[in-house]
N, C-alpha and C. Protein backbone atom coordinates (compact mmCIF):
# COMPACT_ATOMS: atom_id res chain seq x y z
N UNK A 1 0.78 -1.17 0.00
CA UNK A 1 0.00 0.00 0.00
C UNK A 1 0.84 1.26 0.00
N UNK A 2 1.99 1.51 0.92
CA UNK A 2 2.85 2.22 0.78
C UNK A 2 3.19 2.60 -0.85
N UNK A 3 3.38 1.63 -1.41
CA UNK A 3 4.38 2.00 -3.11
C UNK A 3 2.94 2.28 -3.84
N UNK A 4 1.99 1.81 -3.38
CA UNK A 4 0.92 2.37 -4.33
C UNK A 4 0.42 3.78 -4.23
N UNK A 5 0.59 4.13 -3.04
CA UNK A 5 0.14 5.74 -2.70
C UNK A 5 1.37 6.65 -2.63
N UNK A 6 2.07 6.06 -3.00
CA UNK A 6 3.54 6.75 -3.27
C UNK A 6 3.71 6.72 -4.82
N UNK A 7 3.17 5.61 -5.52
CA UNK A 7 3.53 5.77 -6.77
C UNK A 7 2.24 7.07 -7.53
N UNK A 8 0.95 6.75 -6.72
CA UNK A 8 -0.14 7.82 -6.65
C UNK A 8 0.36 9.01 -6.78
N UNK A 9 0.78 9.43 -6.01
CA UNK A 9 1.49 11.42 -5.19
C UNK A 9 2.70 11.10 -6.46
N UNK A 10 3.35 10.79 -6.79
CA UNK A 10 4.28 10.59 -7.72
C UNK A 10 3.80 10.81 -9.39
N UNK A 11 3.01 10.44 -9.75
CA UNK A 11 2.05 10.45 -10.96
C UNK A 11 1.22 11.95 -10.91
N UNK A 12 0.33 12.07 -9.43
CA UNK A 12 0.33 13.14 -9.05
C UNK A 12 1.11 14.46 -9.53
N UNK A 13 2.06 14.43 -9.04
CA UNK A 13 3.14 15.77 -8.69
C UNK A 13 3.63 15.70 -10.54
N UNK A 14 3.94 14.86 -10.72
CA UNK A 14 4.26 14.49 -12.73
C UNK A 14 2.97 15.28 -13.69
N UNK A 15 1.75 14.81 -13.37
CA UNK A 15 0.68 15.56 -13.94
C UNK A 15 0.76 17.19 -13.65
N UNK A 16 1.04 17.62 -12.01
CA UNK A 16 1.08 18.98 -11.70
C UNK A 16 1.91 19.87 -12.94
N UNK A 17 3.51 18.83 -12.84
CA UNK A 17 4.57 19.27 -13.05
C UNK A 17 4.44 19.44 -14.77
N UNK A 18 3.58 18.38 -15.41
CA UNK A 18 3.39 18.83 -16.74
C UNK A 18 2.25 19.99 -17.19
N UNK A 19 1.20 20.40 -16.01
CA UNK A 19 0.28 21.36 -16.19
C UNK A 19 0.86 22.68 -16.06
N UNK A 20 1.92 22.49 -15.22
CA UNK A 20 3.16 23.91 -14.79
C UNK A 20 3.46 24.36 -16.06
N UNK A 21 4.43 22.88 -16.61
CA UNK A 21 4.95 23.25 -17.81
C UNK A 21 3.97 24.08 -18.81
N UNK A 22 2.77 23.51 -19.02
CA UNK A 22 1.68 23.57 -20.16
C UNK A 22 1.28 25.14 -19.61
N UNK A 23 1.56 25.68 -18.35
CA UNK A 23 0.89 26.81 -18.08
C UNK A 23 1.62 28.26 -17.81
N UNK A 24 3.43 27.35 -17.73
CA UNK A 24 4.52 28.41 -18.24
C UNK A 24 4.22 28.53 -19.80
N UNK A 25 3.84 27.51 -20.68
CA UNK A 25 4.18 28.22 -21.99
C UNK A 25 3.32 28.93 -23.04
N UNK A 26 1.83 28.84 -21.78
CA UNK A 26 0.53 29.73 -22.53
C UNK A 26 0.91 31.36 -21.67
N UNK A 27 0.97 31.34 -20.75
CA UNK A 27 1.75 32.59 -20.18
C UNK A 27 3.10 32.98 -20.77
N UNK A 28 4.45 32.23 -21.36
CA UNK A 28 5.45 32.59 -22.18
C UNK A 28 4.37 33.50 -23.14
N UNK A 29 3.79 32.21 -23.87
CA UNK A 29 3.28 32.98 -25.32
C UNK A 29 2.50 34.25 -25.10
N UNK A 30 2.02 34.55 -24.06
CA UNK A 30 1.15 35.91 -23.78
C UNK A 30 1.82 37.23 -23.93
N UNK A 31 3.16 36.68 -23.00
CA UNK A 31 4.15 37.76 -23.05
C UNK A 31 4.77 37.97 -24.27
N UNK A 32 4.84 37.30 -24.81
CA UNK A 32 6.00 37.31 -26.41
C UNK A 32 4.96 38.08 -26.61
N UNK A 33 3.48 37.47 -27.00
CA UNK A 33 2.22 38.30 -28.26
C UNK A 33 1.85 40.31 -27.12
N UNK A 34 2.71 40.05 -26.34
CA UNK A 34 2.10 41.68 -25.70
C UNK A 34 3.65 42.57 -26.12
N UNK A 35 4.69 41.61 -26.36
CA UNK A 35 5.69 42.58 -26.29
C UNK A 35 5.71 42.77 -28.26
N UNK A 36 5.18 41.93 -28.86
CA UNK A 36 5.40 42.09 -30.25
C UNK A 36 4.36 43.49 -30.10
N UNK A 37 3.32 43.30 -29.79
CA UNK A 37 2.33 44.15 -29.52
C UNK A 37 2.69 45.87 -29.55
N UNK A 38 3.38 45.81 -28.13
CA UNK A 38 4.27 46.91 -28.01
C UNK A 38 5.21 47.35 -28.94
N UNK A 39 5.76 46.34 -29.44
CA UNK A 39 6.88 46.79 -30.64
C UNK A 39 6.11 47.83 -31.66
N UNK A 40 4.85 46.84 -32.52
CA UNK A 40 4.34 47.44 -33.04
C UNK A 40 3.43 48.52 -32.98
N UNK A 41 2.81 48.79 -31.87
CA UNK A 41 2.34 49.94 -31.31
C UNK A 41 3.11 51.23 -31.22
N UNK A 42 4.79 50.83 -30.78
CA UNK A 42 6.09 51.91 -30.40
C UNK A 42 6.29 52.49 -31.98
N UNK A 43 6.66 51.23 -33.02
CA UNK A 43 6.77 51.73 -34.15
C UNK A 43 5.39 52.55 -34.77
N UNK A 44 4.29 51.96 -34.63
CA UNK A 44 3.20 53.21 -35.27
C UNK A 44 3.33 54.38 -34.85
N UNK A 45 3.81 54.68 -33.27
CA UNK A 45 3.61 56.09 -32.82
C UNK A 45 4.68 56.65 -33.14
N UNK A 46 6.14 56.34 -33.17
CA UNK A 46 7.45 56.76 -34.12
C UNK A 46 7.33 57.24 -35.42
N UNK A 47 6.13 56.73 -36.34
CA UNK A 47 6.17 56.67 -37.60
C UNK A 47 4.97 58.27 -37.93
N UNK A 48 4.11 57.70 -37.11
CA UNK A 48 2.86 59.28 -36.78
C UNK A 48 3.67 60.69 -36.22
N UNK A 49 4.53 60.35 -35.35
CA UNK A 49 5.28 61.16 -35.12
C UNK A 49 6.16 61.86 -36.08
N UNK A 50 6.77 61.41 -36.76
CA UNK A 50 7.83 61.49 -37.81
C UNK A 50 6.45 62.33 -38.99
N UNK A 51 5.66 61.74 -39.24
CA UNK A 51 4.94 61.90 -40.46
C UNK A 51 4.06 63.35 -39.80
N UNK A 52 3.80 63.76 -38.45
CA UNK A 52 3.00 65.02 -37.84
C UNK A 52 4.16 66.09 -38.40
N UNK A 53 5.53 65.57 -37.46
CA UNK A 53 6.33 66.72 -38.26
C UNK A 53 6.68 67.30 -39.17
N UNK A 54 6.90 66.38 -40.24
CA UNK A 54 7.00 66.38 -41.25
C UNK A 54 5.87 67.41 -41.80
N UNK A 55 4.53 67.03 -41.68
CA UNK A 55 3.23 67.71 -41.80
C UNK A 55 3.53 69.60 -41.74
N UNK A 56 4.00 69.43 -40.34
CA UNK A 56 3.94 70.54 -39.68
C UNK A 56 5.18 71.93 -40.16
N UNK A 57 6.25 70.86 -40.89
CA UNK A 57 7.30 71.91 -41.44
C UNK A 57 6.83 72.29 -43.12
N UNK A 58 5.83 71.18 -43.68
CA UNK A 58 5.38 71.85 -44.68
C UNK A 58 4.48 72.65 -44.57
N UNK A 59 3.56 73.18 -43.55
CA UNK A 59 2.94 73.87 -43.41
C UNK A 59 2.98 75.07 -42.76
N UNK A 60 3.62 75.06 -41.92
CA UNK A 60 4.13 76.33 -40.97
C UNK A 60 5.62 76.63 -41.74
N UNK A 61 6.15 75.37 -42.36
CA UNK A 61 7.68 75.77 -42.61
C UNK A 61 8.41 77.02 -43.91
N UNK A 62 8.96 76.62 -44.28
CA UNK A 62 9.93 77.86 -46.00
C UNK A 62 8.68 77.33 -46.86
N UNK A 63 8.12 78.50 -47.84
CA UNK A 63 7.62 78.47 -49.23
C UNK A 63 8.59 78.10 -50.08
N UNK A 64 9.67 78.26 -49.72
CA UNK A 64 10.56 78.30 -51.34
C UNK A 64 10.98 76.55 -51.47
N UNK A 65 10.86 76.17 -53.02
CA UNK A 65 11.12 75.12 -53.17
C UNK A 65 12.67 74.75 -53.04
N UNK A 66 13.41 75.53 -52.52
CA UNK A 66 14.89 75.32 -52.66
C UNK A 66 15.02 74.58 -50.99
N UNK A 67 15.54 73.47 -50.74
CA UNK A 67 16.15 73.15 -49.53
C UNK A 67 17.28 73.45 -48.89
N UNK A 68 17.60 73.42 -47.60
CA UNK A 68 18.95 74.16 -47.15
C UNK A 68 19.69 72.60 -46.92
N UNK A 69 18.93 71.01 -46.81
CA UNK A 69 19.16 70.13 -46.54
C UNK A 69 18.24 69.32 -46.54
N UNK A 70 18.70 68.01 -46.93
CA UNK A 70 17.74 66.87 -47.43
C UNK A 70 17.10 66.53 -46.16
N UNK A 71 15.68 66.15 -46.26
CA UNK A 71 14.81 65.90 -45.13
C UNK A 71 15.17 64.08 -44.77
N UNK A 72 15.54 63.56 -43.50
CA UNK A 72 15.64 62.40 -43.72
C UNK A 72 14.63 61.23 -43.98
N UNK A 73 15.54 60.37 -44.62
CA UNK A 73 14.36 59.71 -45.29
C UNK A 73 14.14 59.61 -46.50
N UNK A 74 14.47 60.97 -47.35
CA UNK A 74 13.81 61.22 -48.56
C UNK A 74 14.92 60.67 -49.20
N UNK A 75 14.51 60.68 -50.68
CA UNK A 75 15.58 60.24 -51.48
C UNK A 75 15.46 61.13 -52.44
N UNK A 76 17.09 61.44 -52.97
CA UNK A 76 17.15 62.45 -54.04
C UNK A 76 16.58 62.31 -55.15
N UNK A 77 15.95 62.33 -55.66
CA UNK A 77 15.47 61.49 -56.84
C UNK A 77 15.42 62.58 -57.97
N UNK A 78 15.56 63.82 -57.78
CA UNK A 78 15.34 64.74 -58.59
C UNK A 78 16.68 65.95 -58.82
N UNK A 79 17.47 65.22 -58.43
CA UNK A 79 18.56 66.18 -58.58
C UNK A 79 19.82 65.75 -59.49
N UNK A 80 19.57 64.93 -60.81
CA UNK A 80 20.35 64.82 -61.53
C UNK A 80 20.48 65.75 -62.56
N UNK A 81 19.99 67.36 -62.88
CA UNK A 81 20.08 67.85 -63.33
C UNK A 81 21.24 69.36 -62.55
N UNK A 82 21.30 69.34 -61.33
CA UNK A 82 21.87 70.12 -60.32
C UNK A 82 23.45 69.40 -60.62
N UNK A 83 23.67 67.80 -60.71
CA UNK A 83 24.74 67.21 -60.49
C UNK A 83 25.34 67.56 -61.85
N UNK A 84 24.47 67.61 -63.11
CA UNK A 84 25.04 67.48 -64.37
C UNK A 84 25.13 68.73 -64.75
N UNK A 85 24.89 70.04 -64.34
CA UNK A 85 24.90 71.60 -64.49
C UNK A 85 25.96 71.88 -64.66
N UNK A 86 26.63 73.08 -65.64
CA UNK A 86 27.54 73.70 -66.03
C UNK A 86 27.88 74.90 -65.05
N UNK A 87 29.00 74.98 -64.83
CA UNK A 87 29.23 75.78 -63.62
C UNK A 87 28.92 77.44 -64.41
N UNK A 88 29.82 77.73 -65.41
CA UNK A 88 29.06 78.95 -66.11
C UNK A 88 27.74 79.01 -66.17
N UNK A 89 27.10 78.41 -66.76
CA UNK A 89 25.33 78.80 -66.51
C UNK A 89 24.66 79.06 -65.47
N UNK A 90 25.13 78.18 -64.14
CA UNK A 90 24.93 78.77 -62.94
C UNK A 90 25.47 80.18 -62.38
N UNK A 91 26.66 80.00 -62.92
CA UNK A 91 26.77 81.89 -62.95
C UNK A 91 26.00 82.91 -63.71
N UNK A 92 26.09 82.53 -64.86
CA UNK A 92 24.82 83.15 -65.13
C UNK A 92 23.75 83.47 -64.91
N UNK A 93 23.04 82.16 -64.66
CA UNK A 93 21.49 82.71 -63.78
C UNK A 93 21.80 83.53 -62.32
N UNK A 94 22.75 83.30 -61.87
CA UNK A 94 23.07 84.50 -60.57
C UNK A 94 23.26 85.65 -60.72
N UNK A 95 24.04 86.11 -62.28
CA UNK A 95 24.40 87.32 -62.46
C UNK A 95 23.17 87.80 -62.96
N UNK A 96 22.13 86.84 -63.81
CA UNK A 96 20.78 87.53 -64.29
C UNK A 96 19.88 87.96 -62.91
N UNK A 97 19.75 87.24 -61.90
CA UNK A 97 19.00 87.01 -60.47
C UNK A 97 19.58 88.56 -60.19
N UNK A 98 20.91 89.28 -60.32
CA UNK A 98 21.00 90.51 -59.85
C UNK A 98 20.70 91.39 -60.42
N UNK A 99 20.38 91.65 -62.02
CA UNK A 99 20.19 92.55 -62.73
C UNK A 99 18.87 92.87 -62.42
N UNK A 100 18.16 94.30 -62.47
CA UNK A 100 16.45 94.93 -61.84
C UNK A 100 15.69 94.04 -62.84
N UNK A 101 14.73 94.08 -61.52
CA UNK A 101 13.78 93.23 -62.84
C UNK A 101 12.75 94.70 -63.36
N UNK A 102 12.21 93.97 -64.10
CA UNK A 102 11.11 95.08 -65.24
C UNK A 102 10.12 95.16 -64.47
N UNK A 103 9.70 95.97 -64.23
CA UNK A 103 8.26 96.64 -63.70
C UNK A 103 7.61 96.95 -64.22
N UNK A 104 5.95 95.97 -64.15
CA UNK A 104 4.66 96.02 -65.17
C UNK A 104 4.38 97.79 -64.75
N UNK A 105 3.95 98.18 -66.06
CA UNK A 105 3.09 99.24 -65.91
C UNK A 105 1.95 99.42 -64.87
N UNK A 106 1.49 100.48 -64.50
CA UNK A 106 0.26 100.97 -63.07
C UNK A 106 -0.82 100.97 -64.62
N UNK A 107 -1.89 100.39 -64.06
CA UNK A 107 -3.03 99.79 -65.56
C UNK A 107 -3.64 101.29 -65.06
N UNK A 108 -3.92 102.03 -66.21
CA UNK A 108 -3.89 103.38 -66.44
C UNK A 108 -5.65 103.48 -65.65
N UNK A 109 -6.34 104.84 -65.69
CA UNK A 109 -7.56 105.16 -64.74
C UNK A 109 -8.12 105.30 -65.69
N UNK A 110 -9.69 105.88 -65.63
CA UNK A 110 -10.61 105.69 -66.18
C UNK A 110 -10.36 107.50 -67.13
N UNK A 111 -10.45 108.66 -65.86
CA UNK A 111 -9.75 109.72 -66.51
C UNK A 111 -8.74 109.84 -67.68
N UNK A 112 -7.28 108.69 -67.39
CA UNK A 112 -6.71 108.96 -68.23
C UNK A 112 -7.12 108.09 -69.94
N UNK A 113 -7.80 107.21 -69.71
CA UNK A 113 -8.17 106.42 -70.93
C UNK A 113 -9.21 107.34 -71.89
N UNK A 114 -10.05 108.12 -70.99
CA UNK A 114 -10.99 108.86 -71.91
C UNK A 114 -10.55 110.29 -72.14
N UNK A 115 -9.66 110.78 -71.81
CA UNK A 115 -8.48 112.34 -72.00
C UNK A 115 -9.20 112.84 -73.05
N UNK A 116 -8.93 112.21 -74.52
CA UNK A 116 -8.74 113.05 -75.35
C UNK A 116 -10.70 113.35 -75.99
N UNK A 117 -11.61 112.73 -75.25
CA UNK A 117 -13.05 112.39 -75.70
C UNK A 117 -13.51 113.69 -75.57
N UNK A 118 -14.58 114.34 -76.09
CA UNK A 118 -15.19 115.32 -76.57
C UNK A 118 -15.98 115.49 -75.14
N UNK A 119 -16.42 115.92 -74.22
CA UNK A 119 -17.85 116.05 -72.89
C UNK A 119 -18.42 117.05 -73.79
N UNK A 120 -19.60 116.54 -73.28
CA UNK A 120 -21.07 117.63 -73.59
C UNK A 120 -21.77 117.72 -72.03
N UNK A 121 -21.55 118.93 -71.68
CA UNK A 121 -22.41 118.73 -70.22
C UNK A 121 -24.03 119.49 -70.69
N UNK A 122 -24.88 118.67 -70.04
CA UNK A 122 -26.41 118.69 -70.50
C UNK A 122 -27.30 118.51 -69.26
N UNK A 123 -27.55 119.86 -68.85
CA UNK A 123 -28.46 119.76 -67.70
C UNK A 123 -29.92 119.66 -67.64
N UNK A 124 -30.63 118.49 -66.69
CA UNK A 124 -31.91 118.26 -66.77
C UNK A 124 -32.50 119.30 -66.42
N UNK A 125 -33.56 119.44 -67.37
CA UNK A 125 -34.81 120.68 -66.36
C UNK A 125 -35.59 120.29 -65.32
N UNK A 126 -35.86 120.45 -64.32
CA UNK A 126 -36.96 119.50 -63.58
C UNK A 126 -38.25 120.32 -63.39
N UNK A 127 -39.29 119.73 -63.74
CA UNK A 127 -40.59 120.59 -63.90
C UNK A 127 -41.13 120.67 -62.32
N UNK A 128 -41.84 122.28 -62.60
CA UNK A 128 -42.11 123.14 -61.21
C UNK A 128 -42.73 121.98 -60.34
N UNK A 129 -43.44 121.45 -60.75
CA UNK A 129 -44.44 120.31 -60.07
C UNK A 129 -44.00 119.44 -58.67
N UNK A 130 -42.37 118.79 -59.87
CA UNK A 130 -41.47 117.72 -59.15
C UNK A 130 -40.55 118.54 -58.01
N UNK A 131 -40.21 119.56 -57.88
CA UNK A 131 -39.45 120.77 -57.50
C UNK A 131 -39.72 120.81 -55.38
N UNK A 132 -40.94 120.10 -54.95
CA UNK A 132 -41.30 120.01 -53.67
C UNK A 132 -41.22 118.46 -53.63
N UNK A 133 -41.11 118.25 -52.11
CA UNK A 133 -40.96 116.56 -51.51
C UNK A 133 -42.82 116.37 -51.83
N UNK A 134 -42.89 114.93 -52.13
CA UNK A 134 -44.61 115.38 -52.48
C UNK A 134 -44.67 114.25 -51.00
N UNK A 135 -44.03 114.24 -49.49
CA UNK A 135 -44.59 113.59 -48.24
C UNK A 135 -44.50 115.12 -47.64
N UNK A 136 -43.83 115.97 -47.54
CA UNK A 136 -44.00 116.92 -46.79
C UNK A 136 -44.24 118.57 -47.69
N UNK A 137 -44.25 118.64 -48.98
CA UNK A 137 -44.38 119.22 -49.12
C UNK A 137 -43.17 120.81 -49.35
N UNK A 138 -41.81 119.80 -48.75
CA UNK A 138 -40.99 121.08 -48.75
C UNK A 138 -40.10 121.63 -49.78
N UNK A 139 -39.75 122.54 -50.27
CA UNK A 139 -38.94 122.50 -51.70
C UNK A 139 -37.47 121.54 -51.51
N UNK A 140 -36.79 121.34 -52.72
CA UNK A 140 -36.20 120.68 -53.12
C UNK A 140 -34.81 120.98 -53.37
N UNK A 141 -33.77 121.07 -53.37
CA UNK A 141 -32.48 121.55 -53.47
C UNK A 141 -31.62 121.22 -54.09
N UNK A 142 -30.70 121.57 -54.96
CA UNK A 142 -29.93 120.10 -55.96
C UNK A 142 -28.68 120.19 -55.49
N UNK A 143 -28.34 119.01 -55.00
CA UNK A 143 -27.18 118.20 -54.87
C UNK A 143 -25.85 118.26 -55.68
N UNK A 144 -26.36 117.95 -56.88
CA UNK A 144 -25.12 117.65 -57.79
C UNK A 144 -25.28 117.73 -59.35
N UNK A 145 -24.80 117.70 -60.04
CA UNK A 145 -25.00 118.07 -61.73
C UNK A 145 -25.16 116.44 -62.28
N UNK A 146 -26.03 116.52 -63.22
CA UNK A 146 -25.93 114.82 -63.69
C UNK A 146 -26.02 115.42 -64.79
N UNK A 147 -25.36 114.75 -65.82
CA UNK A 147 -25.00 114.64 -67.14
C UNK A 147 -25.47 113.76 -68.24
């Protein structure tokens, strides 16, 4: 009876010892699937981050399409014409960049377009009748010349 209730608690503690095992490696796997988790969570907010700023220097940042330095990340992709440029022509367009530029004409007024036109000034008569306010009755006064 002894070896039987000993071999019992023995079989016992073996079953425990394989449910341990079976219950370290659903808890392992929890932790692995929370830290991948995190990884990928760390990288989305790195990447939103990166992409807000980014946002934020084209919008608040320089109008001019000229850069002072490549944004990282980007790739040159458009500057094989800068690499293959003639160093004279670039002087050139610098020495043209200093010469005044031309100034559009002031688009002329209405006075000066009609200068040379003939006026006829032609004043209305207004009959005695119209000559009082017809709510109160009071005479009438003229303002201004119409033509």
């Amino acid at each position: 009876m002894a070896d039987s209730s000993k071999d019992i608690q023995l079989r016992e503690l073996k079953d425990m010892i394989t449910e341990l095992k079976n219950l370290i490696k659903t808890l392992q796997a929890t932790v692995d699937a929370g830290n991948k988790r995190e990884e990928a969570l760390t990288q989305e907010r790195d990447n939103l981050k990166e992409e807000v700023e980014l946002l934020r220097k084209k919008l608040f940042g320089t109008s001019s399409e000229k850069r002072s330095a490549d944004l990282p990340g980007q790739l040159n992709l458009f500057n094989e014409a800068e690499m293959e440029q003639d160093p004279a022509a670039a002087e050139a367009e610098e020495m043209a960049a200093l010469l005044p530029e031309k100034k559009r004409k002031a688009r002329a007024t209405n006075a000066e377009r009609f200068k040379g036109l003939p006026v006829k000034k032609e004043y209305l008569d207004i009959p005695e009748k119209d000559r009082f306010c017809p709510a109160c009755n009071a005479p009438l006064k003229r303002i201004g010349e119409e033509f």
